[in-house]
Every structure is written in structure tokens, then in C-alpha cells.
N, C-alpha and C. Protein backbone atom coordinates (compact mmCIF):
# COMPACT_ATOMS: atom_id res chain seq x y z
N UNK A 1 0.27 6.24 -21.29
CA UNK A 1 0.60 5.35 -20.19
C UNK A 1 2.07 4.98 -20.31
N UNK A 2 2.71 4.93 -19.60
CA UNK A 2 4.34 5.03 -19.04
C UNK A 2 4.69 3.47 -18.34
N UNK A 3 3.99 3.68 -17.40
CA UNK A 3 3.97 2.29 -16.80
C UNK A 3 3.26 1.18 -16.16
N UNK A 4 3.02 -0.22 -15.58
CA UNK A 4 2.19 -0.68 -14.70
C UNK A 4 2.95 -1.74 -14.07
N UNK A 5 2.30 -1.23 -12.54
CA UNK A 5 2.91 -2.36 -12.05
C UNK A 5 1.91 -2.42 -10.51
N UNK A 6 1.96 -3.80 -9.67
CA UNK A 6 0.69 -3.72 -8.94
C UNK A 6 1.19 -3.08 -7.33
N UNK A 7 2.71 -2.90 -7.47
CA UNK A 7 3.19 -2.23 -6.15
C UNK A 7 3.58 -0.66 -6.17
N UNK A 8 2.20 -0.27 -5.46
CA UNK A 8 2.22 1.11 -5.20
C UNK A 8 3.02 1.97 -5.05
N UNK A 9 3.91 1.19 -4.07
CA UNK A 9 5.29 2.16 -4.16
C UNK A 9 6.32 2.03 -5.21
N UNK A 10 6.17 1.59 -5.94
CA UNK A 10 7.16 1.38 -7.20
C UNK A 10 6.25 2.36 -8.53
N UNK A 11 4.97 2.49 -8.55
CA UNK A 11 4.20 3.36 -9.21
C UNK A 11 4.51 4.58 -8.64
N UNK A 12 4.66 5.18 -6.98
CA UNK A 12 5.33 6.41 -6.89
C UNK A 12 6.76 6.70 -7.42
N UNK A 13 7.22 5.60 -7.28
CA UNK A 13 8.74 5.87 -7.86
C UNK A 13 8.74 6.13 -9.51
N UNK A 14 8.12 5.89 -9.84
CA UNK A 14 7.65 5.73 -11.15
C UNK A 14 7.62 7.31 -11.71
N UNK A 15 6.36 7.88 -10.68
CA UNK A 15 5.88 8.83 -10.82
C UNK A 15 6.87 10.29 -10.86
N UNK A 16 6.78 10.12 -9.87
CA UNK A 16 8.15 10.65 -9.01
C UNK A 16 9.39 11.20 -10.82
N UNK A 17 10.18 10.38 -11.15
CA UNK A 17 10.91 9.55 -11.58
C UNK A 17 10.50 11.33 -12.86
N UNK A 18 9.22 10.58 -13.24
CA UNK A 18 8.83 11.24 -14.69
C UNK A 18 8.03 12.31 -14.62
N UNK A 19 7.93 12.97 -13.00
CA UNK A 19 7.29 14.60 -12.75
C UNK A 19 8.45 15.23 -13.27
N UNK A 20 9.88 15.39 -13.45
CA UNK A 20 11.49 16.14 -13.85
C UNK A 20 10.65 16.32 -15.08
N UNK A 21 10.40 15.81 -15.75
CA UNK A 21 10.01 15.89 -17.23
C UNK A 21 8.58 16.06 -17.81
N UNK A 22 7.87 15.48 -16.83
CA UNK A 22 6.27 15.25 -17.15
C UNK A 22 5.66 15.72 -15.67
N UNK A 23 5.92 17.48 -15.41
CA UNK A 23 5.55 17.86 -14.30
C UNK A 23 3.69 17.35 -14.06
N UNK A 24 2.55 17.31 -14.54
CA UNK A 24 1.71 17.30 -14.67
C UNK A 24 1.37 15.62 -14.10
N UNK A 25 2.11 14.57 -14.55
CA UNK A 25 2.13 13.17 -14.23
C UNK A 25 1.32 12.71 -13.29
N UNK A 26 0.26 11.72 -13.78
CA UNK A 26 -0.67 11.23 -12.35
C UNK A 26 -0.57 9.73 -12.45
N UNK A 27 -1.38 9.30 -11.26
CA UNK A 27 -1.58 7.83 -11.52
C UNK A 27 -3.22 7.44 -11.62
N UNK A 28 -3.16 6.12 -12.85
CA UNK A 28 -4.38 5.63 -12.51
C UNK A 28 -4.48 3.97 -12.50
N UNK A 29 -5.85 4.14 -12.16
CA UNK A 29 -5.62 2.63 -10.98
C UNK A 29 -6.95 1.95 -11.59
N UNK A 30 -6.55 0.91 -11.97
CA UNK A 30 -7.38 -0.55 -12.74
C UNK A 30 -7.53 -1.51 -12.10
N UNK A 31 -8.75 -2.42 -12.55
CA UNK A 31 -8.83 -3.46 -11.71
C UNK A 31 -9.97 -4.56 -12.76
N UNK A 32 -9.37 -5.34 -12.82
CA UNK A 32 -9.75 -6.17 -14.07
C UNK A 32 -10.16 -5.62 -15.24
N UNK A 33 -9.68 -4.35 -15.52
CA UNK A 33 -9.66 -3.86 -17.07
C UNK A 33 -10.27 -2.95 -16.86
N UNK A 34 -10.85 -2.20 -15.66
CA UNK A 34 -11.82 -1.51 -15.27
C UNK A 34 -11.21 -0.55 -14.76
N UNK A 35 -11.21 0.90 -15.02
CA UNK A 35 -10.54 2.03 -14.24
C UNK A 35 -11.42 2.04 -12.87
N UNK A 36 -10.71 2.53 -11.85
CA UNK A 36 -11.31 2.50 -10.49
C UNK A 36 -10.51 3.83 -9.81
N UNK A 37 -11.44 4.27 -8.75
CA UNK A 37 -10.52 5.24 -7.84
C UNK A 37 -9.66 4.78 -7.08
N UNK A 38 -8.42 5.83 -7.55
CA UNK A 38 -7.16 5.54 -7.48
C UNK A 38 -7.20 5.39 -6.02
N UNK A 39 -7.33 6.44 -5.30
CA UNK A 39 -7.36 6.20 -3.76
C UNK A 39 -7.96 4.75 -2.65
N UNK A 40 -9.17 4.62 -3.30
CA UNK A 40 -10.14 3.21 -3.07
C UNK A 40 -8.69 2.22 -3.37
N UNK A 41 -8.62 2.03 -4.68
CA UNK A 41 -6.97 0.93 -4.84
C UNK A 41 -5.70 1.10 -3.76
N UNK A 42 -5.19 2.53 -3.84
CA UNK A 42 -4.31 2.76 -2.64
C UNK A 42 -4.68 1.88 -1.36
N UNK A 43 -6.04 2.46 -0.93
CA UNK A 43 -6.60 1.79 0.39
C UNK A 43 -6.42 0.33 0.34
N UNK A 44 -6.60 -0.45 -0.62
CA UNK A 44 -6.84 -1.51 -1.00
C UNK A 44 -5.35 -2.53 -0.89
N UNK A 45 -4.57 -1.73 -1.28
CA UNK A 45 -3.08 -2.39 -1.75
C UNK A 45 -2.21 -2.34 -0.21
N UNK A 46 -2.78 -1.09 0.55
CA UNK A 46 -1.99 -0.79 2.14
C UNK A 46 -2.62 -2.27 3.19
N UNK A 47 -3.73 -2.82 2.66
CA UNK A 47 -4.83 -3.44 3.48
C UNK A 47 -3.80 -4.55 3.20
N UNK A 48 -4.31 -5.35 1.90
CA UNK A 48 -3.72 -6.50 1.39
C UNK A 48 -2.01 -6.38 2.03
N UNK A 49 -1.06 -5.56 1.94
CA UNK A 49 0.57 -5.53 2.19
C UNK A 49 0.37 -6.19 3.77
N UNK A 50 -0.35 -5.16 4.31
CA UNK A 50 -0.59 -5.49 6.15
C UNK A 50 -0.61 -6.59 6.30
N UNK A 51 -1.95 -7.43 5.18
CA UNK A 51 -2.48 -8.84 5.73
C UNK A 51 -1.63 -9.72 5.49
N UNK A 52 0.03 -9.36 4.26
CA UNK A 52 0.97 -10.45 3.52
C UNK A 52 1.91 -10.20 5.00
N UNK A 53 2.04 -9.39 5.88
CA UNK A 53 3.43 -9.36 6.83
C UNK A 53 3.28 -10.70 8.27
């Protein structure tokens, strides 16, 4: 594990960042200590951003 942080797009940048070196690089996605699907979280984090504007 490389990094965490709860804004998605800063985890692509992340990602992004350390594919030059760590072509293989994925993300995974937690939720009170609990691994969860990453995508389900994605969905989750686009919902919540919408509801903060």
C-alpha cells in the first residue's frame, strides 16, 4: 500500500503517478476497515461530491 486518501481523484493521481514505475498498480477501496468494491465506493464518493455542491 502506497497511499490513502478519501478523494478519488487524488487516488487516480496517485495511481497514475506510480503506473511509470509500478505498471501493474491498482486501487483498493475500504470502508470502516473493511475492503469493499472498489467501483460500489467510486459510485459512492461521485454521489456524496454531487450532494456537497
Amino acid at each position: 500500500m502506497v497511499g490513502a486518501n478519501e478523494d478519488y481523484y487524488e487516488i487516480l493521481r496517485l495511481k497514475e503517478e506510480l503506473k511509470q514505475e509500478f505498471p501493474e498498480a491498482f486501487i483498493v477501496a475500504f470502508r470502516n476497515g473493511q475492503r469493499v468494491n472498489t467501483g460500489e465506493a467510486v459510485k459512492e464518493f461521485v454521489k456524496n461530491k454531487r450532494k456537497a455542491m
